[in-house]
Protein backbone atom coordinates (compact mmCIF):
# COMPACT_ATOMS: atom_id res chain seq x y z
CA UNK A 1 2.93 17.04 -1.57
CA UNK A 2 0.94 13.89 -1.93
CA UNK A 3 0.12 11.66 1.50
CA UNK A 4 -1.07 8.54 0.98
CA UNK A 5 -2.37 6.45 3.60
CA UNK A 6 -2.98 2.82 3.77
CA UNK A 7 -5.74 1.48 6.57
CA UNK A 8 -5.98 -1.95 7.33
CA UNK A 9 -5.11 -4.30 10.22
CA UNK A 10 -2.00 -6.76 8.12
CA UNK A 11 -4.15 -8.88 6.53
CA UNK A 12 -3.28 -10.10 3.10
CA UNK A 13 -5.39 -7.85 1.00
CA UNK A 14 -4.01 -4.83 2.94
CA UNK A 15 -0.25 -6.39 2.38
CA UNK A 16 -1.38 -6.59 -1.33
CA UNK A 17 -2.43 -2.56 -1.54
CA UNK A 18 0.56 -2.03 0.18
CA UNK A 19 2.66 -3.29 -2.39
CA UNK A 20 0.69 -2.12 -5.10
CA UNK A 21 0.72 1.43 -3.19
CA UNK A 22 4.73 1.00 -3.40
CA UNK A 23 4.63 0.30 -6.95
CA UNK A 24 2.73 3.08 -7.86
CA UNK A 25 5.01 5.32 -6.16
CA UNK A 26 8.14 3.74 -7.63
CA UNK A 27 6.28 3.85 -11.29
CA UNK A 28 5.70 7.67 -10.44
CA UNK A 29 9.20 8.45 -9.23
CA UNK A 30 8.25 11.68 -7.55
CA UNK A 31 9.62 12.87 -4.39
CA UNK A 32 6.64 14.14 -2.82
CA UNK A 33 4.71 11.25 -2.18
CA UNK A 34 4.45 10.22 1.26
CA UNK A 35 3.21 6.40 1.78
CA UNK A 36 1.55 6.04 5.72
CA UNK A 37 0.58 2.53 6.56
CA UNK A 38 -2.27 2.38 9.49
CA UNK A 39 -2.71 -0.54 11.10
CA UNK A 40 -4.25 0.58 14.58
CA UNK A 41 -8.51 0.19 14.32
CA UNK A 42 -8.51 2.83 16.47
CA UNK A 43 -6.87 5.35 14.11
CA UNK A 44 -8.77 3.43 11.18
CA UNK A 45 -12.20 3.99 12.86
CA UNK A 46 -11.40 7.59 12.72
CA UNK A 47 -12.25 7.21 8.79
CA UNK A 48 -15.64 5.77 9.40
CA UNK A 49 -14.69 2.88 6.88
CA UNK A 50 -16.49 -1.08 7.55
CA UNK A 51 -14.34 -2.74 5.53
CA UNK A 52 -10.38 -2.76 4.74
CA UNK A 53 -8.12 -2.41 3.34
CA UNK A 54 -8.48 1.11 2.25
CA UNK A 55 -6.95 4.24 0.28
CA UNK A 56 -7.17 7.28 1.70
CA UNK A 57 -5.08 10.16 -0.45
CA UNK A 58 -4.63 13.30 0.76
CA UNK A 59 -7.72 13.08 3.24
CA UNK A 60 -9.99 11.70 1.20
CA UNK A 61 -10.81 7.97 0.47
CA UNK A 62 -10.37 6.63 -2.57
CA UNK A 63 -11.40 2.73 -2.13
CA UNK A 64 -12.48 0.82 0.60
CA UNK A 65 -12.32 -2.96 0.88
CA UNK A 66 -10.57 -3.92 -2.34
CA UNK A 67 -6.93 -3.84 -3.66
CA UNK A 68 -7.19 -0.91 -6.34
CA UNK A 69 -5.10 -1.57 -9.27
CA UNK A 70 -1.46 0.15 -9.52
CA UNK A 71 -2.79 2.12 -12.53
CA UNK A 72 -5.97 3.29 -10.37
CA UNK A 73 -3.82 4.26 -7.36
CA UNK A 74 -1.69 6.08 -10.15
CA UNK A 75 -4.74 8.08 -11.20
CA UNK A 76 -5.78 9.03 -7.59
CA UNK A 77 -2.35 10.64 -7.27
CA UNK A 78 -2.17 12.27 -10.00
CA UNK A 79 -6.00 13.66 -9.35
CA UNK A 80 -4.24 14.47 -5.78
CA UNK A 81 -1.55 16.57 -7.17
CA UNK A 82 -3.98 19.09 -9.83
């Protein structure tokens, strides 16, 4: 099982990930990806980030305050699931 988690507060960069997170996933076609969007700073501030949006996969980030490409956010699952 793969959770990934996207923190950011809705602006358009986090949108962006989002979508890019979604593509990714549909690109994969596994079933055991789970996408989590966080949008509360409270429950982003828990990752001790300063800048969004970020990737967090499977507990640990993977990029903070940029839109990754899909084939990056590809290779972080895939690095997830070994």
């Amino acid at each position: 099982m793969v959770e990934v988690k996207i923190l950011g507060p809705g602006c358009s960069k986090c949108k962006v990930t989002e979508s890019q997170v979604k593509r990714a996933v549909a690109t994969l076609n596994r079933t055991d990806i789970t996408v989590i969007k966080i949008e509360k700073i409270e429950e982003i501030m828990v990752y001790n980030i300063m800048s969004t949006p970020a990737l967090v996969v499977n507990g640990v980030i993977k990029s903070i305050g940029r839109v990754p490409s899909v084939d990056q956010i590809i290779q972080f699952i895939n690095e997830a699931s070994q």
